[in-house]
Protein backbone atom coordinates (compact mmCIF):
# COMPACT_ATOMS: atom_id res chain seq x y z
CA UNK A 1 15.59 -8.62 -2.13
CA UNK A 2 13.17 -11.34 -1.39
CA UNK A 3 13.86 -15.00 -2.87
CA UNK A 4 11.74 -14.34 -6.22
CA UNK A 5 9.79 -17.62 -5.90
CA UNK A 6 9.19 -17.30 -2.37
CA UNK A 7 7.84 -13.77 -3.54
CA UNK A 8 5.56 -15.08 -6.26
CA UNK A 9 4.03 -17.46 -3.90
CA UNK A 10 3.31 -14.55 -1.58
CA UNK A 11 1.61 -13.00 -3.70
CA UNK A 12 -0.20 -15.59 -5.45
CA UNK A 13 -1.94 -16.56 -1.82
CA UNK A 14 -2.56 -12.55 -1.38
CA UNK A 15 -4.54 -12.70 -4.54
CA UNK A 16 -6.75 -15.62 -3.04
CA UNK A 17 -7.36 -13.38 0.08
CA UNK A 18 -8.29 -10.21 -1.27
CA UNK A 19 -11.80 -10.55 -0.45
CA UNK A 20 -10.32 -11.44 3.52
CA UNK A 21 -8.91 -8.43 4.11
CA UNK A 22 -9.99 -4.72 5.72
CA UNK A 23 -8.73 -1.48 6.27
CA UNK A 24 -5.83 -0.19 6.91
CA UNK A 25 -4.34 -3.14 4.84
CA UNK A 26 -6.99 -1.94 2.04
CA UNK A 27 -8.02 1.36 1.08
CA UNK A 28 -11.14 2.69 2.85
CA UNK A 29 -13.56 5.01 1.20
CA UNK A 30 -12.09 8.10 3.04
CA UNK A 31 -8.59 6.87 1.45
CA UNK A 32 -10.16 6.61 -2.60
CA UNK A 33 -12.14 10.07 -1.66
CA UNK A 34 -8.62 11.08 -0.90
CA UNK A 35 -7.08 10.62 -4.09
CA UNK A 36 -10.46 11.44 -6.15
CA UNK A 37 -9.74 14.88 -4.63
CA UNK A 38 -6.52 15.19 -5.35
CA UNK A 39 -6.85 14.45 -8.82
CA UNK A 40 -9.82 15.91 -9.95
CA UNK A 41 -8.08 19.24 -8.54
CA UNK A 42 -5.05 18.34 -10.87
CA UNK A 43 -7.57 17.60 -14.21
CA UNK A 44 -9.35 20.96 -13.91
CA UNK A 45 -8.95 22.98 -17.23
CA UNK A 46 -7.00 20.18 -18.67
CA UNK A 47 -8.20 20.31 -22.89
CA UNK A 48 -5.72 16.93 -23.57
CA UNK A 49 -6.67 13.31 -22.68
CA UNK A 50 -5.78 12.81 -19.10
CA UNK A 51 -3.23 10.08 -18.67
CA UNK A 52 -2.62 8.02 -15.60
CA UNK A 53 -0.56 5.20 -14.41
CA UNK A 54 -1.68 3.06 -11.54
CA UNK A 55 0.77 1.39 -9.28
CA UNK A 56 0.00 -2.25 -8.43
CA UNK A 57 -4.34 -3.13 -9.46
CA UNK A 58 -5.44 -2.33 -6.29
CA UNK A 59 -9.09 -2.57 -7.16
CA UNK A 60 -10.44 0.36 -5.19
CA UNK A 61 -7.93 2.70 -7.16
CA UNK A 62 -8.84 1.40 -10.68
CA UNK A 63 -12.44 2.14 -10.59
CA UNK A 64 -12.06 5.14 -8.68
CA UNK A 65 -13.61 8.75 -10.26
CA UNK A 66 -11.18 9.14 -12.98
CA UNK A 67 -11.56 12.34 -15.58
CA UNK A 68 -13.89 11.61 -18.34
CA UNK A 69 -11.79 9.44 -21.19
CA UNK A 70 -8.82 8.95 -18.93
CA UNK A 71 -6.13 6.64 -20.55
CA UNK A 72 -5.22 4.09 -17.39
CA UNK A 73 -2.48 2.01 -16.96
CA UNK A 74 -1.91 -0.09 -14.45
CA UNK A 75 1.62 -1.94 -13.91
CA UNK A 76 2.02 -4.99 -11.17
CA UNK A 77 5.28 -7.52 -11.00
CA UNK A 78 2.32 -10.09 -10.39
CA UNK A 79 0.84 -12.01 -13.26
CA UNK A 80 -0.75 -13.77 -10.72
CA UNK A 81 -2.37 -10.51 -9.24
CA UNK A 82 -3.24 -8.71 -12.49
CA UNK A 83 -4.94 -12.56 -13.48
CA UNK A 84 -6.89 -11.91 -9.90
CA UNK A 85 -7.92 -8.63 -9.73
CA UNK A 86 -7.66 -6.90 -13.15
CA UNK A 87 -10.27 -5.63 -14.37
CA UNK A 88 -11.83 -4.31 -11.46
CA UNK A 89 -15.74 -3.51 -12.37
CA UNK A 90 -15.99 0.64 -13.99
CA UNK A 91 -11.98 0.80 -14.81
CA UNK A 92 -12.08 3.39 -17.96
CA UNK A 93 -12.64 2.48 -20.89
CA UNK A 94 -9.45 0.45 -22.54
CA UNK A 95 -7.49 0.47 -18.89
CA UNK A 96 -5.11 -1.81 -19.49
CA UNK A 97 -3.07 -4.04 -16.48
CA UNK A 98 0.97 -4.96 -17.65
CA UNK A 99 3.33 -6.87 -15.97
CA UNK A 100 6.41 -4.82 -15.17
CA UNK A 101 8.92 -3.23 -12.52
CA UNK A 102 7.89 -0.09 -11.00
CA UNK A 103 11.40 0.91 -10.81
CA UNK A 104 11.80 0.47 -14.50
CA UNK A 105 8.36 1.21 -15.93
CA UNK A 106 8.24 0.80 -19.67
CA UNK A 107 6.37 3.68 -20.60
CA UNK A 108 7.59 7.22 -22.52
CA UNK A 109 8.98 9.81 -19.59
CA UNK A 110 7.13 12.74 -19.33
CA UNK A 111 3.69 10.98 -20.49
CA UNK A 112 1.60 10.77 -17.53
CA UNK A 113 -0.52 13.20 -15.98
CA UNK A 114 -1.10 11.45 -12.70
CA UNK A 115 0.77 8.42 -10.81
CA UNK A 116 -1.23 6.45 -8.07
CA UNK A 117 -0.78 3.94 -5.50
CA UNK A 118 -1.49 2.37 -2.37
CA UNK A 119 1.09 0.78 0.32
CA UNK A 120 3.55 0.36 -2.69
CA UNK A 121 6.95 1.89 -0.68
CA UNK A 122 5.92 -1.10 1.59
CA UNK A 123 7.04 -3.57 -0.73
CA UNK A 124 10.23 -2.21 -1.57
CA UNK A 125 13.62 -2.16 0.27
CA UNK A 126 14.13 1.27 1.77
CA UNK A 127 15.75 3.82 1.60
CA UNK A 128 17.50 1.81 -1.72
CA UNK A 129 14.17 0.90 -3.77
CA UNK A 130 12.38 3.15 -2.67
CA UNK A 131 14.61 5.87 -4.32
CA UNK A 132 14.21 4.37 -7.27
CA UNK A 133 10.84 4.30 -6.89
CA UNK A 134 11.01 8.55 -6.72
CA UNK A 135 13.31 8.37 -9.55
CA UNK A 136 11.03 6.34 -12.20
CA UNK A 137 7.47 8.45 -10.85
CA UNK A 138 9.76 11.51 -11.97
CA UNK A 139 10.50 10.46 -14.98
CA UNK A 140 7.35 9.44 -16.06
CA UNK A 141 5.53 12.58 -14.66
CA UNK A 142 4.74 15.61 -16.71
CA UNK A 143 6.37 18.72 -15.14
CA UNK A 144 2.87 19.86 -13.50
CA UNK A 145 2.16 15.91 -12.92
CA UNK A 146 1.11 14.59 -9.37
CA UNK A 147 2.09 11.47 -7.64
CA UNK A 148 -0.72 10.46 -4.99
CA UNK A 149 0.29 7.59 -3.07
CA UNK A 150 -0.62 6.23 0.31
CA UNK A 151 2.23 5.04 2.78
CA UNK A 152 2.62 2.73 5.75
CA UNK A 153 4.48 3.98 8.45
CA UNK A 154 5.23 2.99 11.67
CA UNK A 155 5.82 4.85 14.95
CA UNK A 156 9.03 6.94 16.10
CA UNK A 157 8.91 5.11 18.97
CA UNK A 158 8.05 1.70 18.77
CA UNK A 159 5.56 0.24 20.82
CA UNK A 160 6.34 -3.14 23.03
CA UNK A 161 4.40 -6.21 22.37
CA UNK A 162 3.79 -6.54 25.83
CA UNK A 163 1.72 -3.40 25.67
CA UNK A 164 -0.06 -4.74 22.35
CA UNK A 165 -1.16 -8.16 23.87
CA UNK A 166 -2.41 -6.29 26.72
CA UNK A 167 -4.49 -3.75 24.75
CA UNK A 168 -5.86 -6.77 22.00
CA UNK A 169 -7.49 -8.68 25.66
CA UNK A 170 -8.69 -5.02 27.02
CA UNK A 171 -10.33 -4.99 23.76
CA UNK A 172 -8.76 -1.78 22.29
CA UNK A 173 -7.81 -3.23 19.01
CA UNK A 174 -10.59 -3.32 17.03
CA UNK A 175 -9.48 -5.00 14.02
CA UNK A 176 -6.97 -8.41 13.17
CA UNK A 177 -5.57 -5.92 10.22
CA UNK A 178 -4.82 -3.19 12.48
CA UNK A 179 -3.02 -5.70 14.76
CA UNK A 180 -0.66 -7.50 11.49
CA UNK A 181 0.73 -3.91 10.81
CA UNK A 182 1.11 -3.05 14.92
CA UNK A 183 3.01 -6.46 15.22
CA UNK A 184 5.15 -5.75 12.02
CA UNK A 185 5.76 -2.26 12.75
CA UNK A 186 6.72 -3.52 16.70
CA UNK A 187 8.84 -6.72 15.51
CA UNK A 188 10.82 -4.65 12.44
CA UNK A 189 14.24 -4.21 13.61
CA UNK A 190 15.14 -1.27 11.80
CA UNK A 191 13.56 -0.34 7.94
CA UNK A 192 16.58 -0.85 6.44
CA UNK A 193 16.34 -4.11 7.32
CA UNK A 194 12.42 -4.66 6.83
CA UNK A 195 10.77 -7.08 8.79
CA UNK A 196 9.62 -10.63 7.21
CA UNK A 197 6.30 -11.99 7.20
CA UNK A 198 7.75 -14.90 8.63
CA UNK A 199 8.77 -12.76 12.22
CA UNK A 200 4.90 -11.44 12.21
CA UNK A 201 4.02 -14.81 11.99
CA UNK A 202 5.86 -15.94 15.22
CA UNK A 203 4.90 -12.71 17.04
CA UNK A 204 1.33 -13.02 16.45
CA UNK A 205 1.94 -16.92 18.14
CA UNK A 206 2.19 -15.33 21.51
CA UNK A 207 -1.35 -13.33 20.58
CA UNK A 208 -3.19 -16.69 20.11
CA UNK A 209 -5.09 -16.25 24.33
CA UNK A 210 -5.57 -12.86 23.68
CA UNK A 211 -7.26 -13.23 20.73
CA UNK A 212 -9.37 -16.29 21.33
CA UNK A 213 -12.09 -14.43 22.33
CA UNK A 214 -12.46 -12.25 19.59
CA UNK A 215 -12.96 -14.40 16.66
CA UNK A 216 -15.89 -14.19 15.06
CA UNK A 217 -16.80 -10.84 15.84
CA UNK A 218 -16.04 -7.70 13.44
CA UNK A 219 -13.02 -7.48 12.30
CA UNK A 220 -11.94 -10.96 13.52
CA UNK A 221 -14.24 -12.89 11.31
CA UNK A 222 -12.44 -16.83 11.08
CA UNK A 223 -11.32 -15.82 6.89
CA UNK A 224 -9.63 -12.38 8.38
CA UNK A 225 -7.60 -14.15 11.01
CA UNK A 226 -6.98 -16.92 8.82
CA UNK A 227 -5.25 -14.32 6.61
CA UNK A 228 -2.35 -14.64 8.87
CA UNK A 229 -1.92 -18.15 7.59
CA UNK A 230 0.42 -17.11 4.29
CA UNK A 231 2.64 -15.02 6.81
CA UNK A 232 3.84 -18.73 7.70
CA UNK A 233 7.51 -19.34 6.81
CA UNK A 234 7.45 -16.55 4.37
CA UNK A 235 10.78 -14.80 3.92
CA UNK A 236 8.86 -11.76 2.17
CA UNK A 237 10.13 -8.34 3.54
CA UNK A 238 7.69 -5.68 3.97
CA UNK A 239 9.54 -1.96 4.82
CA UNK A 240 7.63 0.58 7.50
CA UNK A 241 9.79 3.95 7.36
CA UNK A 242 9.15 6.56 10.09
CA UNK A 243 7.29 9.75 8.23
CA UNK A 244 10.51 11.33 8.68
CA UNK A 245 12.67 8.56 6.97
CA UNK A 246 9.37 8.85 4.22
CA UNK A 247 9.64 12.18 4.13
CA UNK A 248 13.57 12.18 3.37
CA UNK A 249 13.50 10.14 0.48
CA UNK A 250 10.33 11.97 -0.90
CA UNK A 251 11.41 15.19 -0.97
CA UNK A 252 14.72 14.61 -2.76
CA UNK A 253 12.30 14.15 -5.77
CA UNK A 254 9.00 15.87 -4.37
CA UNK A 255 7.23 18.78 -3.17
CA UNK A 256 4.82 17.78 -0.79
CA UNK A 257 1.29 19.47 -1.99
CA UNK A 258 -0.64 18.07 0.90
CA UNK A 259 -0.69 15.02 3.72
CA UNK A 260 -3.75 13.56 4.79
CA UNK A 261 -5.44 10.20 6.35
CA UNK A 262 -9.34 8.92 6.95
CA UNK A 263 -10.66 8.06 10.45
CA UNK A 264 -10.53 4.25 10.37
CA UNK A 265 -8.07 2.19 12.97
CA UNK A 266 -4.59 3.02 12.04
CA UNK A 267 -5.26 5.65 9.69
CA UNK A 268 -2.95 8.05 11.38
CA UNK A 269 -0.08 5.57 10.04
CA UNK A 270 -1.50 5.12 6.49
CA UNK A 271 -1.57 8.95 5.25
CA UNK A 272 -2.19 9.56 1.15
CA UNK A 273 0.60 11.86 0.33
CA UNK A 274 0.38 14.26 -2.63
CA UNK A 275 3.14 14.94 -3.80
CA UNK A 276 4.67 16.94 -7.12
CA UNK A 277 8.03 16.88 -9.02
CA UNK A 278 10.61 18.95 -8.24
């Protein structure tokens, strides 16, 4: 795991940026629609008080077309996160945020309806907390719950950076986002091992001619590409599985109900899973 105040840190200057960053690091509209879907299919019929737990307070999630009266909670290991982002404007009534471990969650098992996330297997080590991860959403779940959670991947085969500095000055990356998770998906030796913010950092060095050019355009505004600025000496570890290492560890505690992703740059590696319990 991560040095816990090199983590904190991380994530207190991610807090700061919120507002700096664009899809795929964020969830786009098609993404939200995406889980919207899923669950209003799941609430149909449904004559108790739908109950849902939100992963992380990804803001676009919390205010997102929950059931009428929906009891939300939302769990983050940030204080400094919830303090940023919580409440985001039309969370349900009484949503509250608590500060917690998603792989011990301190709420009754079988009490929640629906569980909801975005980029969260990211964040952990994988396959090891990411397992746990399965374990806890299981637990919590109802036997007809649904888990609805969109996941980073990376490519089977990995692409060179070579080839990625040559398509950012042909002008065939259209975003600096879509670039951080190329470069860390390109850099990461393996996903056991994760790659750290800190390698990104250095790779995206060797970008700086390439993207010269660019900045100030869409996409490349001078706050976006400044975002790169907390990857700076930071030993955080972010995890991109293959969808077939994903799928692995998701199906030893999930059916998959359905597999989509929106249109954006980089979408085909951020799909929203749906997935039920076994």
């Amino acid at each position: 795991m991560t040095d816990r105040a090199d983590e904190a840190d991380n994530w207190s200057q991610a807090s700061r940026q919120w507002a700096s960053l664009g899809s795929p690091l964020r969830p786009s509209s098609q993404d939200i629609e995406a889980c919207e879907r899923a669950i209003a299919r799941h609430a149909v019929a449904r004559s108790r008080r739908f109950s849902s737990l939100l992963l992380g307070v990804t803001p676009e999630l919390a205010s997102c077309r929950w059931p009428p009266g929906t009891r939300l909670v939302a769990v983050d290991n940030s204080p400094v996160m919830i303090a940023a982002l919580w409440p985001a404007p039309g969370v349900p009534a009484g949503a509250q945020a608590i500060c917690g471990d998603w792989r011990s969650l301190p709420l009754e098992g079988g009490s929640i309806d629906a569980v909801v996330g975005d980029g969260c297997y990211a964040t952990l080590t994988f396959p090891g907390d990411g397992e746990a991860l399965g374990r806890e959403v299981v637990r919590l779940l109802r036997p007809d719950g649904l888990f609805a959670i969109r996941v980073f991947l990376r490519p089977e085969r990995a692409e060179r950076l070579a080839d990625l500095r040559a398509a950012v000055a042909a002008g065939r990356v259209g975003s600096v986002h879509a670039l951080k998770w190329r470069i860390a998906a390109a850099v990461q030796p393996a996903t056991r091992e994760g790659v750290r913010l800190a390698d990104i950092w250095e790779a995206w060095q060797t970008f700086a001619p390439a993207v010269a050019p660019l900045v100030g355009q869409p996409g490349w505004r001078t706050d976006e590409v400044g975002s790169l600025m907390r990857y700076r000496d930071n030993a955080t570890r972010y995890y991109f599985p293959t969808v077939g290492e994903f799928r692995d560890v998701a199906h030893r505690f999930f059916v998959e109900a359905g597999c989509t992703h929106g249109s954006y740059e980089l979408a085909e590696r951020c799909p929203t899973f749906v997935l039920r319990p076994r």
